[in-house]
Each structure stands twice: as structure tokens, then as C-alpha cells.
C-alpha atoms as a PDB file:
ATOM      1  CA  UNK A   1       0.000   0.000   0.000  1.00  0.00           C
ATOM      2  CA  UNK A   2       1.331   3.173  -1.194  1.00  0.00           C
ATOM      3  CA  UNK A   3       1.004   6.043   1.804  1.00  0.00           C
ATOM      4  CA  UNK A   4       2.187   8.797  -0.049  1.00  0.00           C
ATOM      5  CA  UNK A   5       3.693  11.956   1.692  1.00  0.00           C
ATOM      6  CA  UNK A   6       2.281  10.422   5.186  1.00  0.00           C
ATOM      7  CA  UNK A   7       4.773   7.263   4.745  1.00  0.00           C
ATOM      8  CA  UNK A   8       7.836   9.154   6.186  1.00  0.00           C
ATOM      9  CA  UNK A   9       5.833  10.307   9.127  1.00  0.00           C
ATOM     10  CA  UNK A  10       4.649   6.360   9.925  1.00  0.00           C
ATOM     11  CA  UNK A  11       7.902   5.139   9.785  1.00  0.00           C
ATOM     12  CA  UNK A  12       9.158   7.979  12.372  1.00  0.00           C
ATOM     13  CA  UNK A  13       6.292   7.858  14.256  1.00  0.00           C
ATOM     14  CA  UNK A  14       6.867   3.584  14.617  1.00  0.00           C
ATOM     15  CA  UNK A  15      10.477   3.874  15.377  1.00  0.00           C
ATOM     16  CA  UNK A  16       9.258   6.068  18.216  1.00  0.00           C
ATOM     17  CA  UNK A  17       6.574   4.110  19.765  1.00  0.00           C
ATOM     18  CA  UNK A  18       8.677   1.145  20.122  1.00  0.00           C
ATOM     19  CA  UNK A  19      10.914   3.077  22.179  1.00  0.00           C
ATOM     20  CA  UNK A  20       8.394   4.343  24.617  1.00  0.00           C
ATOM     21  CA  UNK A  21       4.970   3.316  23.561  1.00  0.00           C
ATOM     22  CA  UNK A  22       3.011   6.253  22.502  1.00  0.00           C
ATOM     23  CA  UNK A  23       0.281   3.670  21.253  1.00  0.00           C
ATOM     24  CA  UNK A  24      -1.177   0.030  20.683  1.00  0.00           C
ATOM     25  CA  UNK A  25      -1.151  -0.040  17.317  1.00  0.00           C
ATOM     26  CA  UNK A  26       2.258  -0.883  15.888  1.00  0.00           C
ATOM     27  CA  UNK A  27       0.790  -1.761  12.361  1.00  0.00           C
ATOM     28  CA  UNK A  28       1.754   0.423   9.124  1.00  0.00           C
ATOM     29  CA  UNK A  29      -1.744   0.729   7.954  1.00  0.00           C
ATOM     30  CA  UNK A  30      -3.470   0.849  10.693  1.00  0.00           C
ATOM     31  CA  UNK A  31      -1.902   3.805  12.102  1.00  0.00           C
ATOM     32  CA  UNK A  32      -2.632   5.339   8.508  1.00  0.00           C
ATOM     33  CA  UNK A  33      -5.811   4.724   8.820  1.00  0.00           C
ATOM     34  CA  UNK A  34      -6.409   4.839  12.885  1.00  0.00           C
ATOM     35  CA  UNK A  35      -4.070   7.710  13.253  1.00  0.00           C
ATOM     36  CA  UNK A  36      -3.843   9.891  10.171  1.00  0.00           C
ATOM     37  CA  UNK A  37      -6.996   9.685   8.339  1.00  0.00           C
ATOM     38  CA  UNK A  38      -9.078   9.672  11.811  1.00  0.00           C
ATOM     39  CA  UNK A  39      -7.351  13.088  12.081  1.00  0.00           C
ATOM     40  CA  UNK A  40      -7.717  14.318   8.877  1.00  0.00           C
ATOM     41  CA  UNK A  41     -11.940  13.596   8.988  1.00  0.00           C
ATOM     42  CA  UNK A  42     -12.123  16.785  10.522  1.00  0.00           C
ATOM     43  CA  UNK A  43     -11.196  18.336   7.653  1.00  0.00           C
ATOM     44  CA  UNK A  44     -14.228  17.064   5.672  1.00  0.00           C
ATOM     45  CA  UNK A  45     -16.969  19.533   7.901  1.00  0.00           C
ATOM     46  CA  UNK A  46     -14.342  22.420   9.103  1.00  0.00           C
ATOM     47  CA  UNK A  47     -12.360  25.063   7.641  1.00  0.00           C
ATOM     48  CA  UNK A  48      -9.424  26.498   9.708  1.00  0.00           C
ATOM     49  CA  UNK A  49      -8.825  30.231   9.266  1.00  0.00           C
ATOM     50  CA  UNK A  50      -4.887  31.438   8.026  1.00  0.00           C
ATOM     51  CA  UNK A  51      -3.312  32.785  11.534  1.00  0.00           C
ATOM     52  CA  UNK A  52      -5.467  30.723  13.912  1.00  0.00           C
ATOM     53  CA  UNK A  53      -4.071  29.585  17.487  1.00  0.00           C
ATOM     54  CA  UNK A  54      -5.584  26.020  17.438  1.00  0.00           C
ATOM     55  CA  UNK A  55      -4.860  23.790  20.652  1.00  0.00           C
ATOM     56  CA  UNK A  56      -4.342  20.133  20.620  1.00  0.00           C
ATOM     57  CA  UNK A  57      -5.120  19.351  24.056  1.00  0.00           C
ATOM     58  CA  UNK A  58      -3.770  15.950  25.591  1.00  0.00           C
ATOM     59  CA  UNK A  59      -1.739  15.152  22.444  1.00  0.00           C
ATOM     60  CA  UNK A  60       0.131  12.550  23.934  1.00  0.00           C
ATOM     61  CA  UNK A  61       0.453  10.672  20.562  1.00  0.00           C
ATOM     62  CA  UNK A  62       0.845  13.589  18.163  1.00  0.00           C
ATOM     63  CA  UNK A  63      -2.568  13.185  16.518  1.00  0.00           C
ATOM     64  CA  UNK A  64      -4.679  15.053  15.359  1.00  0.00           C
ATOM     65  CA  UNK A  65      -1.943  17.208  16.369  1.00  0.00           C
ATOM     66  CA  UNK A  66       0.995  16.813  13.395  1.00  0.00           C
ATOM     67  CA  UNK A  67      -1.240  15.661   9.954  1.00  0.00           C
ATOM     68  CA  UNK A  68      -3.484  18.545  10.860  1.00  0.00           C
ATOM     69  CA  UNK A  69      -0.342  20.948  10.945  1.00  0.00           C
ATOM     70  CA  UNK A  70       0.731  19.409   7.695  1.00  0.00           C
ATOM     71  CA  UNK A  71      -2.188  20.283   5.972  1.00  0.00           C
ATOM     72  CA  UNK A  72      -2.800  23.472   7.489  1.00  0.00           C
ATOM     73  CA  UNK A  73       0.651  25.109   7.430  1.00  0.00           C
ATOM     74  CA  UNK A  74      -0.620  28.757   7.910  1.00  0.00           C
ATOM     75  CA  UNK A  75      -2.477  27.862  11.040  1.00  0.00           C
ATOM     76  CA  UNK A  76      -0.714  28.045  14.196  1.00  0.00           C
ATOM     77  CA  UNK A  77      -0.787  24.684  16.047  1.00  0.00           C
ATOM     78  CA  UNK A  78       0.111  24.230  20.093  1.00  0.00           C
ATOM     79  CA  UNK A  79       0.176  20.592  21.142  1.00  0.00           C
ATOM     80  CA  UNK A  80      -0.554  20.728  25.240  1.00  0.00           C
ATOM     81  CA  UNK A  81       0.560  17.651  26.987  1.00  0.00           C
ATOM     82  CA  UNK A  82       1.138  17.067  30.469  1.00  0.00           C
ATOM     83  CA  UNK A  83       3.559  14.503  30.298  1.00  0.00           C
ATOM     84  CA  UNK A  84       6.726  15.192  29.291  1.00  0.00           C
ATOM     85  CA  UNK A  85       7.707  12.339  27.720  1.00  0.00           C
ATOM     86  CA  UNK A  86       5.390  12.399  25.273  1.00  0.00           C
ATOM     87  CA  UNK A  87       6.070  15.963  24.468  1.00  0.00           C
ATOM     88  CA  UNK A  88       9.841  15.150  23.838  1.00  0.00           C
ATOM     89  CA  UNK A  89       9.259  11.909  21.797  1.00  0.00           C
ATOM     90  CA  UNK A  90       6.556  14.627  19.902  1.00  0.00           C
ATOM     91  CA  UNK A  91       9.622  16.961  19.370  1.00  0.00           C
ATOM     92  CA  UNK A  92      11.945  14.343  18.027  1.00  0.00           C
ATOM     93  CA  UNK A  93       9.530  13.068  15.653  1.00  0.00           C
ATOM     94  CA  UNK A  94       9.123  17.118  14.493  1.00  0.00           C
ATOM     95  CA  UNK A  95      12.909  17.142  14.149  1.00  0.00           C
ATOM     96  CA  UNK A  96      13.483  13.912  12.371  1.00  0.00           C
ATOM     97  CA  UNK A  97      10.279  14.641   9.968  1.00  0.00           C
ATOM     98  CA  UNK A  98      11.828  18.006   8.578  1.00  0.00           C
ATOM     99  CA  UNK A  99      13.238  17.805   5.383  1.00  0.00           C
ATOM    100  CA  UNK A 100      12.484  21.105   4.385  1.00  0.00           C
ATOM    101  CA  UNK A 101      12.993  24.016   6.772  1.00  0.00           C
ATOM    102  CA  UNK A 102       9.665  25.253   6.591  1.00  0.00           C
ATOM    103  CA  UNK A 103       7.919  22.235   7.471  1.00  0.00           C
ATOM    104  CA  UNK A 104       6.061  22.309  10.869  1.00  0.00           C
ATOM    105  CA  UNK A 105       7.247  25.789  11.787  1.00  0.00           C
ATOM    106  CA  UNK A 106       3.981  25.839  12.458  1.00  0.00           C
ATOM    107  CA  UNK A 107       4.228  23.847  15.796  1.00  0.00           C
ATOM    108  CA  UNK A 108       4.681  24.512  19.013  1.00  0.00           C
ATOM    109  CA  UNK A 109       4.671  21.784  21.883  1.00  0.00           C
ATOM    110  CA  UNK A 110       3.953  23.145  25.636  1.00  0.00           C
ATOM    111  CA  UNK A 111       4.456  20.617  28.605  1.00  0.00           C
ATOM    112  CA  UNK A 112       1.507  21.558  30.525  1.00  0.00           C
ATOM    113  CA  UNK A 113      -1.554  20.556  32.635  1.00  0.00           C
ATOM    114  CA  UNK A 114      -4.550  22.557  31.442  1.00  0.00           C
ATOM    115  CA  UNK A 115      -5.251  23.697  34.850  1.00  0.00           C
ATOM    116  CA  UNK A 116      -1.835  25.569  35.224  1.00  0.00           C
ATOM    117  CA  UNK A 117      -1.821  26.810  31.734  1.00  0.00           C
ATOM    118  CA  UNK A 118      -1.836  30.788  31.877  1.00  0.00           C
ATOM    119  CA  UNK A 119      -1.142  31.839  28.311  1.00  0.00           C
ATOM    120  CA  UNK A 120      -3.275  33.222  25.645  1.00  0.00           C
ATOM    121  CA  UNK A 121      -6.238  32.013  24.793  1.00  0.00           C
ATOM    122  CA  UNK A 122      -7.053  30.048  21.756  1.00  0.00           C
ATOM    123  CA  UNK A 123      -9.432  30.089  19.002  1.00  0.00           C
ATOM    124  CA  UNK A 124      -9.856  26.558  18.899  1.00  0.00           C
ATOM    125  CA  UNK A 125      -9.419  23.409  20.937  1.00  0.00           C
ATOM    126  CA  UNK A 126      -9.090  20.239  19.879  1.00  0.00           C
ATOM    127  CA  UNK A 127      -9.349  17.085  22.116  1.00  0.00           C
ATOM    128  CA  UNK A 128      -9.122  13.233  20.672  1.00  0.00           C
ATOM    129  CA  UNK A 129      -9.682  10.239  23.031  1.00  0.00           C
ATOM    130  CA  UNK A 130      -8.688  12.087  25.828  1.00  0.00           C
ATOM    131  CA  UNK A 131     -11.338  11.839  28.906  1.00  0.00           C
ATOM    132  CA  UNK A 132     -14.790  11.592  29.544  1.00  0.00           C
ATOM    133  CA  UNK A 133     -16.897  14.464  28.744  1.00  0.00           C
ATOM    134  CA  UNK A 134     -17.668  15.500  31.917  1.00  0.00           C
ATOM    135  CA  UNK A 135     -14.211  15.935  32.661  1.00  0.00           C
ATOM    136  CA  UNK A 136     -12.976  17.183  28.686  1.00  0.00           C
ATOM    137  CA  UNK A 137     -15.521  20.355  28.295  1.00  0.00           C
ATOM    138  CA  UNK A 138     -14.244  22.239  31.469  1.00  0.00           C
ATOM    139  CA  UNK A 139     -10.955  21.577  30.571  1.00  0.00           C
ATOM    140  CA  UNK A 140     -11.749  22.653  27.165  1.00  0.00           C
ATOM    141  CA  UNK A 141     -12.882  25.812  28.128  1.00  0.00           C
ATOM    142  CA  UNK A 142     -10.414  27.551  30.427  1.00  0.00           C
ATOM    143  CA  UNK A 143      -8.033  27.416  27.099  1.00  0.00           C
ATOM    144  CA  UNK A 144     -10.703  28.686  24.526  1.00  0.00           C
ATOM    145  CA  UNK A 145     -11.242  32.359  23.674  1.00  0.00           C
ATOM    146  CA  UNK A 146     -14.975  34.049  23.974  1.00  0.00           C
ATOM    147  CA  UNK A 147     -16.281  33.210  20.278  1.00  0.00           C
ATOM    148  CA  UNK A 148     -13.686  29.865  19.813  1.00  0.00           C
ATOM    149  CA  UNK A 149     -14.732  26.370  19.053  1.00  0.00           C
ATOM    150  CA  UNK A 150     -14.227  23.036  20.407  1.00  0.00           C
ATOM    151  CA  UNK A 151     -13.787  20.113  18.766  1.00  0.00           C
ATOM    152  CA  UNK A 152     -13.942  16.871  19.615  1.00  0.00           C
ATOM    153  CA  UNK A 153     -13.087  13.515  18.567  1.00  0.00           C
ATOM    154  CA  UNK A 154     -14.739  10.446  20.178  1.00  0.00           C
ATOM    155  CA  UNK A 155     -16.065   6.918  19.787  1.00  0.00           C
ATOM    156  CA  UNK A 156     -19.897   7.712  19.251  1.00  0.00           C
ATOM    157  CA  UNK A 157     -21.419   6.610  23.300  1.00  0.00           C
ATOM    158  CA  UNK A 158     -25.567   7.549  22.775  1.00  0.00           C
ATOM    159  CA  UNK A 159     -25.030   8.416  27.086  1.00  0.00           C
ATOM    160  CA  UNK A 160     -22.203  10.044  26.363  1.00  0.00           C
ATOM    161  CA  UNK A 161     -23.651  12.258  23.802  1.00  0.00           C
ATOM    162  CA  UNK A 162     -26.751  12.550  26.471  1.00  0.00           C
ATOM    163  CA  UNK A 163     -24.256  13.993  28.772  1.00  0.00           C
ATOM    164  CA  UNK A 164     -22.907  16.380  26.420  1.00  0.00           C
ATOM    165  CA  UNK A 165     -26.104  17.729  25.468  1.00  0.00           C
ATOM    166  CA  UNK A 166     -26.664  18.881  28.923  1.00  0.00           C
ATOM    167  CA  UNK A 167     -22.921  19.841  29.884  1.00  0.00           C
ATOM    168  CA  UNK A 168     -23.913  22.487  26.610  1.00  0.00           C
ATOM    169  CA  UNK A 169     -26.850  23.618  27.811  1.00  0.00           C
ATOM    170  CA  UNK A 170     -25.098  24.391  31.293  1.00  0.00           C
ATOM    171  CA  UNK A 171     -22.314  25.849  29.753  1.00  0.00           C
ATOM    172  CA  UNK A 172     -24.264  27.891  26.983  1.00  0.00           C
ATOM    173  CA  UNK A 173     -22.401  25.932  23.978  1.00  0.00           C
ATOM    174  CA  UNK A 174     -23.445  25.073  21.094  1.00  0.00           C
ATOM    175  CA  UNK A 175     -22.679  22.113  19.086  1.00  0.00           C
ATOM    176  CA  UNK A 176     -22.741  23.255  15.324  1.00  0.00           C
ATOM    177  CA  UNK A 177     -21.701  20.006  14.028  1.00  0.00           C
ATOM    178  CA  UNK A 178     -21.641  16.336  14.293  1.00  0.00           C
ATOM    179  CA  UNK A 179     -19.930  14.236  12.381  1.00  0.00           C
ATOM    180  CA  UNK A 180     -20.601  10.806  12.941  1.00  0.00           C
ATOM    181  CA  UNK A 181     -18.237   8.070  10.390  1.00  0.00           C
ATOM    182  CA  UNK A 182     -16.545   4.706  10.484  1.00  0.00           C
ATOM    183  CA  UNK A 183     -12.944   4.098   9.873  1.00  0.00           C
ATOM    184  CA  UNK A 184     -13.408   0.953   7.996  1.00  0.00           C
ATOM    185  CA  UNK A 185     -10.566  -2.277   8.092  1.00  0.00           C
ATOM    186  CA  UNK A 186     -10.076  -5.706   9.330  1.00  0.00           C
ATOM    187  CA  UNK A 187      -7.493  -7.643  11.232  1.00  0.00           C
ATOM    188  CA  UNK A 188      -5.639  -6.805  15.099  1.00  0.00           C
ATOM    189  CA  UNK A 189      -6.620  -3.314  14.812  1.00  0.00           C
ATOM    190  CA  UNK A 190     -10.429  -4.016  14.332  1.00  0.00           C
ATOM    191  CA  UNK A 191      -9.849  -3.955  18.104  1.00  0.00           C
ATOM    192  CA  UNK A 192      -8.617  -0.889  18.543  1.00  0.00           C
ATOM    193  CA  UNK A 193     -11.346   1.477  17.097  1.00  0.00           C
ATOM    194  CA  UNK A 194     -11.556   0.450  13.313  1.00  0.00           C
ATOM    195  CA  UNK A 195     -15.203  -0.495  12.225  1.00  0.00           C
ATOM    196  CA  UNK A 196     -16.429   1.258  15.337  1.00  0.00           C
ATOM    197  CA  UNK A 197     -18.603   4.085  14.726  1.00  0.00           C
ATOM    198  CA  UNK A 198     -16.902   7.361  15.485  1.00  0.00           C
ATOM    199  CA  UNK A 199     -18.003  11.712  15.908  1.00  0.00           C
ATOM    200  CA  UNK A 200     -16.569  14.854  15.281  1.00  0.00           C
ATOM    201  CA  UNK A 201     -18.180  17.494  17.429  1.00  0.00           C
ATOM    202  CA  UNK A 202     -17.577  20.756  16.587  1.00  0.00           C
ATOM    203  CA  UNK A 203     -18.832  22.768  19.347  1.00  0.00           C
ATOM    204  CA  UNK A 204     -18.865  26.756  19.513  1.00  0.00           C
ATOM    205  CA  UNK A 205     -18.533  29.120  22.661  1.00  0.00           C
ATOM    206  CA  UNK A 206     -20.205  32.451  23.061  1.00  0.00           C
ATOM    207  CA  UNK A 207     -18.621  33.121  25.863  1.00  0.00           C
ATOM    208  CA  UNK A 208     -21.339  34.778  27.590  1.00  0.00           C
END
């Protein structure tokens, strides 16, 4: 199978989870599929603006995190992770990708826990496979700007969606979008989230 510009960032991203094991699946394709074109659905319902500070909150694995800044290279991309080993192996993938010195100038990696985070504000947030919602949406919001949008990425739960629904309603959000689509395959990884239903929620803030 021919992975195109995404088969240098496999192979780097491989040699690094065998060292420290950023993830279960260990697989070629499946982390194109699992990993890379999970992140890239997002792409299918929602536009990034040129110049936007977009948060990839608990990016322990560098997804949606790095193919979105690959596509997006005029959108400014922090990947928030609050452990630090997963931030460096996140750098030296970065560093090991770059055959071109403009690629992924776009990144920035912060070793952080989103309750000590002070910085500026961003205009979006994006969470995948993180935490519960419960527990995701507050954290979500005390990095999001009056007017941002949150976006998440989950295996589709019908109670988890129930709590959502209400978390919004509490929180005066609004969820704009979802997304709901199957990353199709067969074999180990059918086990690890392939042919399980999946959602994109795109979620905006007023702030008010």
C-alpha cells in the first residue's frame, strides 16, 4: 500500500513508539488509517482560518496534532501535553520529519496541565480520546477564547452524547456540528477502534 507523503511520518512515528509506547497499534496501515486519516476527517466539515491559534489538548500521541499541521501550514498549532515524555518523543519526531525548513514551523509543543496553563487564549481546541466528557468540556474551556470552538473527537457513546447535550446547555455551547463516520478495516486493529462508529463534534462558545 502506497502512503504517499504520510509514509515518512509512519515510519518515524513507529520507530518512536517502540521506544516508549506512545500507542497500541504498531501496524503500518493501521496507524494510517487509525491515526492519520481519523485526524484528517475533521477536515471534511471544518475550515481552519490562516493565523489561527488552534490547541491540541492531551496530544500525547501527536494526533490530530501533526497531519493537521501538515495540511494546514498557515495555522498556528500548540500541542498541550502534560507529560513530558510524550512531548519530547513529539519533538523528536518534528525534528526527524523536517526535510524542508519550513515544514512544521507551524508547531509549538507546551508541557503543561490545562489547569496551570496561563497563556493566551485560543481560538480553537481540539481534544481526541482524551477523557470523559464531563471531565474534557471544562478543561476545554479555560483554554478557549470568547467566540472559539471546540472540537472533539470520540467513539460515538448515545449516554455520552446525552451527557454532552446537557454539559452544553449548562455551559451555553453550542454544538454546530456532528460528524458521525466509520474508519473501515479488518485484522488486530479491528480492536482498537476500526469499524467502530466514530463523531466529530464541533462545538462553539459564546462566551457569555
Amino acid at each position: 500500500m502506497d502512503f504517499g507523503k504520510w509514509g515518512s511520518l509512519i515510519d518515524i512515528f513507529l520507530a518512536k513508539n517502540s521506544q516508549i509506547n506512545l500507542s497500541a497499534i504498531r501496524d503500518t496501515e493501521w496507524v494510517y488509517v487509525k491515526h492519520i486519516l481519523d485526524s484528517l476527517e475533521l477536515l471534511k466539515i471544518f475550515s481552519f482560518t490562516a493565523g489561527q491559534r488552534v490547541c491540541d489538548l492531551g496530544t500525547g500521541w501527536g494526533f490530530p496534532l501533526l497531519p493537521l499541521a501538515i495540511e494546514q501550514p498557515d495555522v498556528r498549532f500548540v500541542g498541550m501535553d502534560a507529560r513530558k515524555k510524550k512531548i519530547t518523543a513529539i519533538q523528536e519526531m518534528i525534528n526527524e520529519y523536517k526535510t524542508d525548513p519550513l515544514e512544521l514551523k507551524n508547531v509549538h509543543l507546551l508541557w503543561a496541565r490545562v489547569e496551570e496553563y496561563k497563556g493566551v487564549k485560543f481560538d480553537v481546541v481540539l481534544a481526541r480520546a482524551v477523557a470523559h466528557v464531563d471531565i474534557l468540556i471544562p478543561w476545554m474551556l479555560a483554554i478557549v477564547k470568547k467566540g472559539g470552538t471546540l472540537v472533539l473527537y470520540k467513539e460515538y457513546k448515545e449516554e455520552e452524547k446525552k451527557v454532552l447535550v446537557d454539559l452544553c446547555v449548562q455551559k451555553k455551547l453550542t454544538i454546530e456540528k456532528e460528524y458521525r463516520y466509520v474508519l473501515e478495516g479488518s485484522g488486530p486493529a479491528a480492536s482498537d477502534g476500526v469499524n467502530v462508529e466514530r463523531v466529530i463534534y464541533v462545538i462553539e462558545f459564546s462566551g457569555k
